[in-house]
PDB file of N, CA and C in Angstrom:
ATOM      1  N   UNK A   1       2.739   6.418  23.289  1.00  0.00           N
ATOM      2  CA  UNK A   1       2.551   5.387  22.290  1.00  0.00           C
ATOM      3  C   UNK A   1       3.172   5.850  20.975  1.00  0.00           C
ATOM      4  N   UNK A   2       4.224   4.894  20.165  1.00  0.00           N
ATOM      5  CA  UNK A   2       5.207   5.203  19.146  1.00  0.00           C
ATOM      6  C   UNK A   2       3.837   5.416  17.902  1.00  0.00           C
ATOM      7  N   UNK A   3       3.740   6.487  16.817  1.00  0.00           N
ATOM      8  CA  UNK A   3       2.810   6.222  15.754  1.00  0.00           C
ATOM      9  C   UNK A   3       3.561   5.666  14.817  1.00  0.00           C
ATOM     10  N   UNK A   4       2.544   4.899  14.187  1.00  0.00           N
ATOM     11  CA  UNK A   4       2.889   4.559  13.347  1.00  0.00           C
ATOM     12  C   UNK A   4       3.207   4.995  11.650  1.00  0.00           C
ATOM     13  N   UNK A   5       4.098   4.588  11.328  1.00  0.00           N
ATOM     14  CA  UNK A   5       4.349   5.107   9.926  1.00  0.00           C
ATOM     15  C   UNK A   5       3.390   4.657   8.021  1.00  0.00           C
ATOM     16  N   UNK A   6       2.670   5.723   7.455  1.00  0.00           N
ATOM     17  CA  UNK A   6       2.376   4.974   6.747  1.00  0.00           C
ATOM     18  C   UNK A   6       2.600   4.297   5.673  1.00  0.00           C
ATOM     19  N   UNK A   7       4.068   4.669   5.406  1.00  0.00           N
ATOM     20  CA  UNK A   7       5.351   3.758   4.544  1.00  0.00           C
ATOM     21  C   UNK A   7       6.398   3.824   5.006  1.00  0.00           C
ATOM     22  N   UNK A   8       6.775   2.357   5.777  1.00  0.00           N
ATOM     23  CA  UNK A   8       8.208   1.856   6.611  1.00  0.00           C
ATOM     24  C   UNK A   8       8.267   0.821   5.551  1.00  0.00           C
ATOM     25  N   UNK A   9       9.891   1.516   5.450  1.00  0.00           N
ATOM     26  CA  UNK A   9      10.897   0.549   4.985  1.00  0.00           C
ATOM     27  C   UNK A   9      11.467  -0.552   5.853  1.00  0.00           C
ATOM     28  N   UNK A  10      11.545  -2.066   6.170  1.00  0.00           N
ATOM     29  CA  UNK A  10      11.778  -2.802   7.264  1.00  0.00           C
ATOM     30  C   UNK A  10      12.864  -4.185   6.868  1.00  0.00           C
ATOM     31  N   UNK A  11      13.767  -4.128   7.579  1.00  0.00           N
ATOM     32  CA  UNK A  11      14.367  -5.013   6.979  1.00  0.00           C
ATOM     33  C   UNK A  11      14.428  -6.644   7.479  1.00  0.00           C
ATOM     34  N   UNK A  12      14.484  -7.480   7.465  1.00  0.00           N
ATOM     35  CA  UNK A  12      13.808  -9.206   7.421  1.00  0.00           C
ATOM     36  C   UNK A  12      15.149  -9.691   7.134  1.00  0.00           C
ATOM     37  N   UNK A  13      16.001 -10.274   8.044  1.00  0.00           N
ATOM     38  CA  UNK A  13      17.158 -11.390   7.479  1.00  0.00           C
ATOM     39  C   UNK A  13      18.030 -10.834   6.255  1.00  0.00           C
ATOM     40  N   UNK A  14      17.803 -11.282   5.132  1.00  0.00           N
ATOM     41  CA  UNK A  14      18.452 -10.804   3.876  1.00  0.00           C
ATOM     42  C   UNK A  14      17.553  -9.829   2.934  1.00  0.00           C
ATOM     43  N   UNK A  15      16.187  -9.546   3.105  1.00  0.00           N
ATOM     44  CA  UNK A  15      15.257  -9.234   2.609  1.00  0.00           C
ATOM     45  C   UNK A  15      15.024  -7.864   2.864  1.00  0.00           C
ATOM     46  N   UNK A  16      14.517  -7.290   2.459  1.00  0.00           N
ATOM     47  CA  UNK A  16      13.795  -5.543   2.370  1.00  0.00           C
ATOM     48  C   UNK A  16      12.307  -5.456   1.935  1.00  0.00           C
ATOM     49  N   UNK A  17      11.047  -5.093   3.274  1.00  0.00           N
ATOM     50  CA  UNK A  17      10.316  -5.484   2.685  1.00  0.00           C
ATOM     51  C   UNK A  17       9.766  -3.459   3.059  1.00  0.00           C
ATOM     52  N   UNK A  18       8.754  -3.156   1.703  1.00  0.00           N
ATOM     53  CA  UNK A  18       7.956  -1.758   2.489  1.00  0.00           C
ATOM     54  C   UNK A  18       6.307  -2.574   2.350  1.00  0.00           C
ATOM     55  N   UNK A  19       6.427  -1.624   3.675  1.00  0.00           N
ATOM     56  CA  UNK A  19       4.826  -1.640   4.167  1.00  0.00           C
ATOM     57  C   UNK A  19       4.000  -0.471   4.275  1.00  0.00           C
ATOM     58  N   UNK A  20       2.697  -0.950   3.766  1.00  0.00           N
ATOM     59  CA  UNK A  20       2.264   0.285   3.616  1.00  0.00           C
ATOM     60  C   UNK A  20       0.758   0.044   4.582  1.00  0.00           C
ATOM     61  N   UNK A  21       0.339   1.155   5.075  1.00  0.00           N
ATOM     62  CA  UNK A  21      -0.395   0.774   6.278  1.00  0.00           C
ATOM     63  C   UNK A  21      -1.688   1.619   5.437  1.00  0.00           C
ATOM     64  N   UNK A  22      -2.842   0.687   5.619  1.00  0.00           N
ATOM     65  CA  UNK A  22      -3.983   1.055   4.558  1.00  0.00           C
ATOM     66  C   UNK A  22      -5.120   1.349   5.619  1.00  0.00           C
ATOM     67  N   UNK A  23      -5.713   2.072   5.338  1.00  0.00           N
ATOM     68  CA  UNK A  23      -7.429   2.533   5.859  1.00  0.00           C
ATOM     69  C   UNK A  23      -8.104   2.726   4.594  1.00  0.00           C
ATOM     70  N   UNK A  24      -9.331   1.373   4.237  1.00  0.00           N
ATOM     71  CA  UNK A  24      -9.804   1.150   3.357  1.00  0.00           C
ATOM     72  C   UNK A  24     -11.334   1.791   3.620  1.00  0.00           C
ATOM     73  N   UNK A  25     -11.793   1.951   2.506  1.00  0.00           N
ATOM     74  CA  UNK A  25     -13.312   2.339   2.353  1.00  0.00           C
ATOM     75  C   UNK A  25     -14.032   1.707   1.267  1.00  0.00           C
ATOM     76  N   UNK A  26     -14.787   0.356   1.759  1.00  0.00           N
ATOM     77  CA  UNK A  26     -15.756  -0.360   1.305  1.00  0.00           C
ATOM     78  C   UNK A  26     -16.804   0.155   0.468  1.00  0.00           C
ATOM     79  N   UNK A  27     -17.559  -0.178  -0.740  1.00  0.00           N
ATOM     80  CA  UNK A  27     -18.808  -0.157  -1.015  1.00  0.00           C
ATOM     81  C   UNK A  27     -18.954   1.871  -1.601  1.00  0.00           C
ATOM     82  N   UNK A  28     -17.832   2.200  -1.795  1.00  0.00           N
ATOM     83  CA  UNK A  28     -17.681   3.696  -2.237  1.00  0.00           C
ATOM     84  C   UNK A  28     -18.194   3.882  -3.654  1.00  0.00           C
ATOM     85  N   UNK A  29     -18.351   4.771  -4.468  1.00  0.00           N
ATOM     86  CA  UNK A  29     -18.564   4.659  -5.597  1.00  0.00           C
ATOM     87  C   UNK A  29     -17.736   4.653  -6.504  1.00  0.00           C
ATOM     88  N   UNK A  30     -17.884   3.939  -7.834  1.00  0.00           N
ATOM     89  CA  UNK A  30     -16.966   4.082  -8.474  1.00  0.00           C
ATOM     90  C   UNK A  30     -16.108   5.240  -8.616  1.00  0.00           C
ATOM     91  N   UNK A  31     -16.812   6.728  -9.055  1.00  0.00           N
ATOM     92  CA  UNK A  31     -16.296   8.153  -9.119  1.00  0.00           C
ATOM     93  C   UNK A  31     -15.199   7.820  -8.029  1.00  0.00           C
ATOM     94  N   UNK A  32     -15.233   7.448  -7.063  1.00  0.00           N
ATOM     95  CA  UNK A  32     -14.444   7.991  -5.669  1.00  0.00           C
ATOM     96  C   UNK A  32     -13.489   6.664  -5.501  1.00  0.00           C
ATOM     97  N   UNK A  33     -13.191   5.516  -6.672  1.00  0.00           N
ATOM     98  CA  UNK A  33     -12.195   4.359  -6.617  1.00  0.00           C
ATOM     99  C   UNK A  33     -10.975   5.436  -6.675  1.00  0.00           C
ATOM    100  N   UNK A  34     -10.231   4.479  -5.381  1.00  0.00           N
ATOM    101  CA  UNK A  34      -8.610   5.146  -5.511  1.00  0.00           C
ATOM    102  C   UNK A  34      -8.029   5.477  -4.216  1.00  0.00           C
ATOM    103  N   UNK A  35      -6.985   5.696  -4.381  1.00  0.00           N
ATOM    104  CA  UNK A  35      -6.470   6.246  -3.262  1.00  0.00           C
ATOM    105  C   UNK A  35      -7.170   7.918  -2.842  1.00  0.00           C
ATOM    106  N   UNK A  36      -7.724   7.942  -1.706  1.00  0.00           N
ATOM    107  CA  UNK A  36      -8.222   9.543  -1.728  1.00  0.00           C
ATOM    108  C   UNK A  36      -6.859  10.710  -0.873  1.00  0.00           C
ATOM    109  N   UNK A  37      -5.526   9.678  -0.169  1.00  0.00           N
ATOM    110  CA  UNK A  37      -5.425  10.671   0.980  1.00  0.00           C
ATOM    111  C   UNK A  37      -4.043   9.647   1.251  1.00  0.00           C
ATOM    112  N   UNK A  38      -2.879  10.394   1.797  1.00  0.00           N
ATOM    113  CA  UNK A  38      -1.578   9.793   2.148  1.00  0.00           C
ATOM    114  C   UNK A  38      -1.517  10.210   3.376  1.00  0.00           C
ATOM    115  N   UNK A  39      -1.741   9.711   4.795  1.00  0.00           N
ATOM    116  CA  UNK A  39      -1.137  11.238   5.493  1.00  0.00           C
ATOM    117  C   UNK A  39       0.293  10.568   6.237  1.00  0.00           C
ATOM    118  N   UNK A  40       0.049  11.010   7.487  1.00  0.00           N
ATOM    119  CA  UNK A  40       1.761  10.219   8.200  1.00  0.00           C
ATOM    120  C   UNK A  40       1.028   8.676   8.898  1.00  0.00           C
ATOM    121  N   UNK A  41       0.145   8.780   8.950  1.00  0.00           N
ATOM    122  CA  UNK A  41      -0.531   7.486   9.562  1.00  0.00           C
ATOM    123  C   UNK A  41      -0.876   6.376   8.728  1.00  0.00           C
ATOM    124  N   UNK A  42      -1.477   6.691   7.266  1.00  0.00           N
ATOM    125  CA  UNK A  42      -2.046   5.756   6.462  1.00  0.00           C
ATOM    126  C   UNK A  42      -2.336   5.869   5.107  1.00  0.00           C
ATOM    127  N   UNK A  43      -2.586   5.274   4.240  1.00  0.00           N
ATOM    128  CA  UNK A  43      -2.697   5.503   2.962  1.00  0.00           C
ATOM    129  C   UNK A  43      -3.991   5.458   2.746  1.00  0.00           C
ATOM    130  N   UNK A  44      -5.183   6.358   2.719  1.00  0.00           N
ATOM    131  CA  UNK A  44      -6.460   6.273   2.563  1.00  0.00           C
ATOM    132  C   UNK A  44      -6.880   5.399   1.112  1.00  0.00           C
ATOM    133  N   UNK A  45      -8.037   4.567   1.187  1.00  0.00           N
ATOM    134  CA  UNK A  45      -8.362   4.071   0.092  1.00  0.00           C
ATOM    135  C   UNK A  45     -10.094   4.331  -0.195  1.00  0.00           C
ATOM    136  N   UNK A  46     -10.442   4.185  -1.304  1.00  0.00           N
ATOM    137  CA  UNK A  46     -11.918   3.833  -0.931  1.00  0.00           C
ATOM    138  C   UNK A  46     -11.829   2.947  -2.722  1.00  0.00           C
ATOM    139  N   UNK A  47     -13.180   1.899  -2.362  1.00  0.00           N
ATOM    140  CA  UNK A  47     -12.881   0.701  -3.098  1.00  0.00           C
ATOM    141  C   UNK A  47     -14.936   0.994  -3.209  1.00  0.00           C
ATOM    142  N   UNK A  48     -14.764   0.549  -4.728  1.00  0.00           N
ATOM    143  CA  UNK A  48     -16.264   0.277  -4.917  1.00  0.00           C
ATOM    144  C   UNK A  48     -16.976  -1.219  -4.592  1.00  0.00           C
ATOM    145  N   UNK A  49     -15.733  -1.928  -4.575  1.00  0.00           N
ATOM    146  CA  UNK A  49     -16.218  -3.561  -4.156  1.00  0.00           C
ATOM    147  C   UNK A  49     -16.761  -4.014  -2.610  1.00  0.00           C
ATOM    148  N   UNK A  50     -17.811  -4.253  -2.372  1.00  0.00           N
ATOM    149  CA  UNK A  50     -18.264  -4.985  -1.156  1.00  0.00           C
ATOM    150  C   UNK A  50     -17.404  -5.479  -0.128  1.00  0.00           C
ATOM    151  N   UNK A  51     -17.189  -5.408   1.321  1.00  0.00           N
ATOM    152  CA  UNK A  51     -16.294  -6.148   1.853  1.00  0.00           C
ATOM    153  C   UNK A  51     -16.628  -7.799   2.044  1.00  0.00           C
ATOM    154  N   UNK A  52     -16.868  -8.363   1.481  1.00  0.00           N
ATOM    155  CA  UNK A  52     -17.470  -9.622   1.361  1.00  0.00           C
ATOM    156  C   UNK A  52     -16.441 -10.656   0.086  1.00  0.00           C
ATOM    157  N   UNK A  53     -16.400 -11.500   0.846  1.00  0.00           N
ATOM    158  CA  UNK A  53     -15.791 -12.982   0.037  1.00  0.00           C
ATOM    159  C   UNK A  53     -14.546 -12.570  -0.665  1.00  0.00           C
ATOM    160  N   UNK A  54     -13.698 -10.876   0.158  1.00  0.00           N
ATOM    161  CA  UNK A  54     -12.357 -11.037  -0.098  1.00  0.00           C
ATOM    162  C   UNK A  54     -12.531 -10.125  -1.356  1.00  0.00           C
ATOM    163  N   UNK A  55     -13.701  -9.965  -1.829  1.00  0.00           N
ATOM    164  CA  UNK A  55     -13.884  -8.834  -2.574  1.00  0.00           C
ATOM    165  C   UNK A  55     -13.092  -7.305  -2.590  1.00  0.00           C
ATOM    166  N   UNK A  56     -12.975  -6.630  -1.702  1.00  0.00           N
ATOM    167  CA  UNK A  56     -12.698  -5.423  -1.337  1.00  0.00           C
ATOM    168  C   UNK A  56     -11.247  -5.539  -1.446  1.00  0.00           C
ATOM    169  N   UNK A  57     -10.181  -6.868  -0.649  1.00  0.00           N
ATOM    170  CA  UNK A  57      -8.938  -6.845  -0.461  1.00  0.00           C
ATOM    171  C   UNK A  57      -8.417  -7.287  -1.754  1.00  0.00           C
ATOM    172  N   UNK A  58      -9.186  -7.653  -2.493  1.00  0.00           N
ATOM    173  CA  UNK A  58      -8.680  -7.820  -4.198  1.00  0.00           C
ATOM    174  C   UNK A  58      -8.520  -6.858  -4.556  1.00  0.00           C
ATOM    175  N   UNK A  59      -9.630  -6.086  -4.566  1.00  0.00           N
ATOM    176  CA  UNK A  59      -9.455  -4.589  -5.102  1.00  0.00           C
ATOM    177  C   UNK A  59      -8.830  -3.459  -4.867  1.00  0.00           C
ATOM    178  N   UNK A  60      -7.930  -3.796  -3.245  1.00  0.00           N
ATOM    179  CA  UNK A  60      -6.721  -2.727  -3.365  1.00  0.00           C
ATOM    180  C   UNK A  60      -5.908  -3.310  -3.408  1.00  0.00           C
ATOM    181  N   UNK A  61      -5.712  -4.263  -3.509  1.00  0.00           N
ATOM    182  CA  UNK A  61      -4.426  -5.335  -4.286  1.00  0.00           C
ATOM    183  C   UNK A  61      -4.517  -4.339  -5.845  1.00  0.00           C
ATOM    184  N   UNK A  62      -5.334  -4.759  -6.690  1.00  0.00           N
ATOM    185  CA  UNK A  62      -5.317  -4.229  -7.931  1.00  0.00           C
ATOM    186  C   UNK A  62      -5.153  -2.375  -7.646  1.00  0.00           C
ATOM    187  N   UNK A  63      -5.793  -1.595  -7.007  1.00  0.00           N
ATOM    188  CA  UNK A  63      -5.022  -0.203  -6.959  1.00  0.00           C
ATOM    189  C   UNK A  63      -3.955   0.200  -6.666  1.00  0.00           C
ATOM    190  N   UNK A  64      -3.676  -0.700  -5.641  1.00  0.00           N
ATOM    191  CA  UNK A  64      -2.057  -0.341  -5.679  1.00  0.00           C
ATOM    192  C   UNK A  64      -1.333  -0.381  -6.893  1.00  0.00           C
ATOM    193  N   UNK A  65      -0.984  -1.957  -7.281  1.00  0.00           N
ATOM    194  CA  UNK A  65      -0.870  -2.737  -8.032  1.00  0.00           C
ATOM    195  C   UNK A  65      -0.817  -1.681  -9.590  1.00  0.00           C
ATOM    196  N   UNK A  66      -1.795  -1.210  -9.985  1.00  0.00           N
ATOM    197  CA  UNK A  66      -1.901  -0.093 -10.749  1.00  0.00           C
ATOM    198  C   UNK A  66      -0.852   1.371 -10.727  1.00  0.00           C
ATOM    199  N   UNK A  67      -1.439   1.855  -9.206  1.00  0.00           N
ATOM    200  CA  UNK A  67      -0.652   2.773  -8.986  1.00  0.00           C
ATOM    201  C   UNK A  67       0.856   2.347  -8.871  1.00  0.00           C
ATOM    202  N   UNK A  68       1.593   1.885  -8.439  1.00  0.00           N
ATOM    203  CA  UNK A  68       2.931   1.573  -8.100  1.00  0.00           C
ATOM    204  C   UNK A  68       3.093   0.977  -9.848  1.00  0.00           C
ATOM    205  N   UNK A  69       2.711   0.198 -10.605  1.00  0.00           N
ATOM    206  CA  UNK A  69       3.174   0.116 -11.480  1.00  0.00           C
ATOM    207  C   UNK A  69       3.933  -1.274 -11.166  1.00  0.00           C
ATOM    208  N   UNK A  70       3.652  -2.017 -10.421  1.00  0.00           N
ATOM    209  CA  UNK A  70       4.142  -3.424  -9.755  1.00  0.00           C
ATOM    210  C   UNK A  70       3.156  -4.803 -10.166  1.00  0.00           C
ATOM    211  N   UNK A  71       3.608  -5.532 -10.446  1.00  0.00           N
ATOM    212  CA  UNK A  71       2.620  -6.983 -10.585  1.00  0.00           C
ATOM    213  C   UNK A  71       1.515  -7.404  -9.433  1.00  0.00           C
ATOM    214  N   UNK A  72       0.485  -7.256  -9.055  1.00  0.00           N
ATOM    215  CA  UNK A  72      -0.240  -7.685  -8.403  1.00  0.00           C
ATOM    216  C   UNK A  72       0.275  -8.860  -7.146  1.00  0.00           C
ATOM    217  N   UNK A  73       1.014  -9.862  -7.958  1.00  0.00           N
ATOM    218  CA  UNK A  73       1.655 -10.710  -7.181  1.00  0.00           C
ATOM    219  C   UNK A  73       2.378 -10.408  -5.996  1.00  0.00           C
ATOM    220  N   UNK A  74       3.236  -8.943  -6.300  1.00  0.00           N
ATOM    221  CA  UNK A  74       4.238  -8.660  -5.272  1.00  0.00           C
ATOM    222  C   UNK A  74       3.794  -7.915  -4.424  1.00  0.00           C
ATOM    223  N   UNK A  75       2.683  -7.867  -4.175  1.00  0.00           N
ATOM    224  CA  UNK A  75       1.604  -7.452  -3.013  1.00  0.00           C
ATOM    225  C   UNK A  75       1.035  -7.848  -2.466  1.00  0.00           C
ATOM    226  N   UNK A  76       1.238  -8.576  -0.977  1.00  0.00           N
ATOM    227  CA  UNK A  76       0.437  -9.521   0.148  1.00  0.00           C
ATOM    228  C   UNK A  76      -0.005  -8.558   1.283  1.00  0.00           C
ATOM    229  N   UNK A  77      -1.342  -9.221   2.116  1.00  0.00           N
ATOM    230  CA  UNK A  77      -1.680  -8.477   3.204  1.00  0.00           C
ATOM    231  C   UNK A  77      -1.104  -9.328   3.956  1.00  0.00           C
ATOM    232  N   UNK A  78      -0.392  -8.382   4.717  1.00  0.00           N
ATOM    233  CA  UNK A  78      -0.015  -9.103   5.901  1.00  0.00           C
ATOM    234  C   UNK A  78      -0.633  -9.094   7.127  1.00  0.00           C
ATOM    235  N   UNK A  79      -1.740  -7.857   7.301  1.00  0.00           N
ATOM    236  CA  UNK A  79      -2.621  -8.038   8.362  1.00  0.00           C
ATOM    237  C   UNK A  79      -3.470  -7.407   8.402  1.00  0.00           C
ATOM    238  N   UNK A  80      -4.714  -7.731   8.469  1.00  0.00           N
ATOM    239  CA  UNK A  80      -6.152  -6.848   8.489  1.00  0.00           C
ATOM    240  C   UNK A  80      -7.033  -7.203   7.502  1.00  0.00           C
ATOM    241  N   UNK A  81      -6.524  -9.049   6.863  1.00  0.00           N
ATOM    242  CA  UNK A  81      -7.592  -9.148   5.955  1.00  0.00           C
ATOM    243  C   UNK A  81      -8.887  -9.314   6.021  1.00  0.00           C
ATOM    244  N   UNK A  82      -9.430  -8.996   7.326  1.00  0.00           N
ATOM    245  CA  UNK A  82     -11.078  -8.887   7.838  1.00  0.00           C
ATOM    246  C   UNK A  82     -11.222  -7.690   8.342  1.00  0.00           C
ATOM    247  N   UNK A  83     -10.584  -6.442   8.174  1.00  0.00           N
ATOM    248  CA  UNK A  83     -10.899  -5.381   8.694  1.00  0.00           C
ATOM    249  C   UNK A  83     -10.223  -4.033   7.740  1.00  0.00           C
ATOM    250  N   UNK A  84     -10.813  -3.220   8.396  1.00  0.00           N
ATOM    251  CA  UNK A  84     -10.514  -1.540   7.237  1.00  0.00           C
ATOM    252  C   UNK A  84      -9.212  -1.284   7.653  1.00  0.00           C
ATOM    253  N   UNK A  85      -8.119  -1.362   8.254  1.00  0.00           N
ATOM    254  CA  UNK A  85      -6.969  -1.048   8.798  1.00  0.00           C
ATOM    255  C   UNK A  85      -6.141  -2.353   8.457  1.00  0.00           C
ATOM    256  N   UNK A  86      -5.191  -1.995   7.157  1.00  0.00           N
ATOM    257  CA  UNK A  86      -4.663  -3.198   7.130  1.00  0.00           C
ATOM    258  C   UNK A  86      -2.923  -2.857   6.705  1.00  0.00           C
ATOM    259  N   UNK A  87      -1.950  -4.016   6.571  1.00  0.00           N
ATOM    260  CA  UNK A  87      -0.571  -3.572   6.598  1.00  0.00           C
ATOM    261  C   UNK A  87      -0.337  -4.646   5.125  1.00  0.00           C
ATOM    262  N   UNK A  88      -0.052  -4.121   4.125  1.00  0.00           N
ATOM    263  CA  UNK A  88       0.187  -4.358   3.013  1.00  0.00           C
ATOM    264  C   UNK A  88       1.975  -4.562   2.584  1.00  0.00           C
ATOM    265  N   UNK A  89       2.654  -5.838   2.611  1.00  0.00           N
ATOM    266  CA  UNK A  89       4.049  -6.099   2.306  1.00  0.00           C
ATOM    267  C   UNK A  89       4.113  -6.109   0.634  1.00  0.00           C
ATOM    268  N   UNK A  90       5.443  -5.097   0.287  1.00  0.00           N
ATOM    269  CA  UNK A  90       5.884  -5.055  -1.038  1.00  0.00           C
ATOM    270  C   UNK A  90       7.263  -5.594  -0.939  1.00  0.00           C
ATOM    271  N   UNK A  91       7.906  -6.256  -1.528  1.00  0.00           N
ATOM    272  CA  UNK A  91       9.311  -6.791  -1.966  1.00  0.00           C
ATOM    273  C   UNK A  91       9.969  -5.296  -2.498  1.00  0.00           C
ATOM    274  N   UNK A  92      10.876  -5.001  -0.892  1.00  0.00           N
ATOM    275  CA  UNK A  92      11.515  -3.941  -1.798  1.00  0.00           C
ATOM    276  C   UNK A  92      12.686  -3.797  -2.879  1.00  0.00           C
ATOM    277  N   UNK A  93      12.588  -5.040  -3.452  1.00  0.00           N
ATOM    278  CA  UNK A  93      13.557  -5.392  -4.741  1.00  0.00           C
ATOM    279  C   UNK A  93      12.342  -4.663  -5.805  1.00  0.00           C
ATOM    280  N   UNK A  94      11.458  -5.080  -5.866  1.00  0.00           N
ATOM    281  CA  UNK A  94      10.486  -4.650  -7.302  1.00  0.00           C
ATOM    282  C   UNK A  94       9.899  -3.579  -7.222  1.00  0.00           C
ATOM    283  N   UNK A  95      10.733  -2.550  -6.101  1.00  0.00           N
ATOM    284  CA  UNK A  95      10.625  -1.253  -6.304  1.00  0.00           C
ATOM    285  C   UNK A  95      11.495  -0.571  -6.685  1.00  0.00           C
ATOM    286  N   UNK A  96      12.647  -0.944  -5.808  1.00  0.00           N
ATOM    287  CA  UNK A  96      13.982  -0.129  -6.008  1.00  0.00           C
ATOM    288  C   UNK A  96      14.536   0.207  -7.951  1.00  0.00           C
ATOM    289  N   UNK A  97      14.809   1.637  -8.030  1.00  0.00           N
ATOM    290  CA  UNK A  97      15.453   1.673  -9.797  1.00  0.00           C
ATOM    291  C   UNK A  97      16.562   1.142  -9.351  1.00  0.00           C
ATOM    292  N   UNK A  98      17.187   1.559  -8.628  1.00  0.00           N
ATOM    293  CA  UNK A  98      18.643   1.347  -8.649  1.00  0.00           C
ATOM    294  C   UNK A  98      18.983   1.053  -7.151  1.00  0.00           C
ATOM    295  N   UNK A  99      20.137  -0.489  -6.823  1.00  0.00           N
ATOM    296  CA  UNK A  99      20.619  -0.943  -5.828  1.00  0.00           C
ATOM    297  C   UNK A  99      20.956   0.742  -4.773  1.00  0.00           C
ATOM    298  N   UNK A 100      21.163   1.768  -5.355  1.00  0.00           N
ATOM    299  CA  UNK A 100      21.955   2.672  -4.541  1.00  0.00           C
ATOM    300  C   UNK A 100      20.577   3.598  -4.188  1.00  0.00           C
ATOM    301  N   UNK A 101      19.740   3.264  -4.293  1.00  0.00           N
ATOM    302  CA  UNK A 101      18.501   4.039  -3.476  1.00  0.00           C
ATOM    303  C   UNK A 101      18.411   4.014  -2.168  1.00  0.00           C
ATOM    304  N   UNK A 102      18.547   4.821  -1.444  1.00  0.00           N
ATOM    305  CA  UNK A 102      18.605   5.419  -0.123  1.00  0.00           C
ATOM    306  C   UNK A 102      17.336   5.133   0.244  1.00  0.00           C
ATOM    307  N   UNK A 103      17.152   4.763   1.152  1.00  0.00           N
ATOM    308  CA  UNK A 103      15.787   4.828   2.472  1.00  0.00           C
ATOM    309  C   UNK A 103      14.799   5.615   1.930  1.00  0.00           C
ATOM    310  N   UNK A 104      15.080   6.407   2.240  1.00  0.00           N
ATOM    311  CA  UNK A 104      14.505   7.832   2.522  1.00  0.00           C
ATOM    312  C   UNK A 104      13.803   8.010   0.864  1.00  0.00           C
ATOM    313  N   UNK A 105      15.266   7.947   0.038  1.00  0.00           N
ATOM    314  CA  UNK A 105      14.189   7.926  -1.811  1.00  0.00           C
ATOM    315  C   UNK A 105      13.128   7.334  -1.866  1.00  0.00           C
ATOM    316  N   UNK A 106      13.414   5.894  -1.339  1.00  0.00           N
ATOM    317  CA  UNK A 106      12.602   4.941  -1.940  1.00  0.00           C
ATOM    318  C   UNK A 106      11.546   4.899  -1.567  1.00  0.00           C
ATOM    319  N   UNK A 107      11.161   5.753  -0.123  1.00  0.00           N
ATOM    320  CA  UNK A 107       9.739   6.129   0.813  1.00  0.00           C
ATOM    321  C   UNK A 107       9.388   6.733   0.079  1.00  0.00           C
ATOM    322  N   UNK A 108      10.195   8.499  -0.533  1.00  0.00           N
ATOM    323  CA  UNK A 108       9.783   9.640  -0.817  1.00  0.00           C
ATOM    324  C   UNK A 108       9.208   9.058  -2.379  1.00  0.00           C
ATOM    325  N   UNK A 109       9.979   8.355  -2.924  1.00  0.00           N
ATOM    326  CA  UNK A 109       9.129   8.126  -4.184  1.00  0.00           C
ATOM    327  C   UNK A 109       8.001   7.384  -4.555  1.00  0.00           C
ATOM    328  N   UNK A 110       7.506   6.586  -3.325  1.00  0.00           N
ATOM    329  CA  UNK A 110       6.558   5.369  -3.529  1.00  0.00           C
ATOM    330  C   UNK A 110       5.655   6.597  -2.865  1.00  0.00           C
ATOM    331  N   UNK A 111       5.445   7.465  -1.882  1.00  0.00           N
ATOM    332  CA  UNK A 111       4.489   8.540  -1.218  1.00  0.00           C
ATOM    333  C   UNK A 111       4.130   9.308  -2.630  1.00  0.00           C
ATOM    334  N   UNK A 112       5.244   9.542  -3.670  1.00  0.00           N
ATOM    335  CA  UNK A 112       4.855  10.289  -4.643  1.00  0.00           C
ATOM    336  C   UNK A 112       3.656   9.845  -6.052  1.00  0.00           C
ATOM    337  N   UNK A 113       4.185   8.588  -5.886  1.00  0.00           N
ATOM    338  CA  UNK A 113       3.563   8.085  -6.646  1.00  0.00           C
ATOM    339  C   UNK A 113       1.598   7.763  -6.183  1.00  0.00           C
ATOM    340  N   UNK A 114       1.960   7.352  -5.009  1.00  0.00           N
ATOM    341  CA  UNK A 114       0.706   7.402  -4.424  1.00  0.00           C
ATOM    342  C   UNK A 114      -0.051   8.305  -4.614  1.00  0.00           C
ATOM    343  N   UNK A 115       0.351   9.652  -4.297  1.00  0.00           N
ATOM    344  CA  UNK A 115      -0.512  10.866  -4.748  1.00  0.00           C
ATOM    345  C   UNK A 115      -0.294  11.142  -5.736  1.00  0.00           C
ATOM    346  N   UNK A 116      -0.089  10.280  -7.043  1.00  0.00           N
ATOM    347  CA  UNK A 116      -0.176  10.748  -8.063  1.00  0.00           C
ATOM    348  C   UNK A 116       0.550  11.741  -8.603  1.00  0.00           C
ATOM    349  N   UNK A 117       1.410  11.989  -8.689  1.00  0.00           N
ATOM    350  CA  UNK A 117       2.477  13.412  -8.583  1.00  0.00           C
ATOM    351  C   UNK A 117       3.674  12.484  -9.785  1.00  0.00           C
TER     352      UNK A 117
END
């Protein structure tokens, strides 16, 4: 079984989208809001908001959103909005600095940013 990656770059018709593959943690405490953990599988989260009424998936909308330094807007779930395992689409236009960013940068720098680095 192929694993999965927890930031693929994927390309769509004319489009470039990255995905980032999330394992969320509900109902955490504030102290512990944030990303806790990057590994090759997933981007660990833990969220102080309830998983209830869409609560929780707002709130790593807004951490990312924070962390990446991106508009809230340009961040959709694309799957897992009822569950802790979810796949998060970014427009890889409103990441890229520059048209000539390589694959590989544009992973290595969005992983960096994630951990805060």
């Amino acid at each position: 079984m192929a694993s999965r990656k927890a930031i693929d770059l994927v390309r769509k018709s004319s489009s470039e989208l990255l995905l980032l593959r999330c394992h969320v943690r509900p109902g955490a405490s504030r102290v512990r809001e944030g990303i806790t953990e990057v590994t090759d599988e997933a981007v660990e989260l833990c969220v102080s908001a309830q998983a209830q009424d869409g609560k929780a998936n707002k709130a790593v909308v807004e951490i990312l959103s924070e962390t990446l330094g991106i508009p809230k807007s340009d961040l959709q779930i694309m799957q897992g909005a009822k569950t802790r395992d979810k796949t998060i689409s970014i427009s890889a236009v409103s990441l890229r600095q520059k048209q000539q960013d390589k694959e590989e940068d544009l992973v290595a720098r969005i992983r960096e940013k994630l951990l805060g680095n």
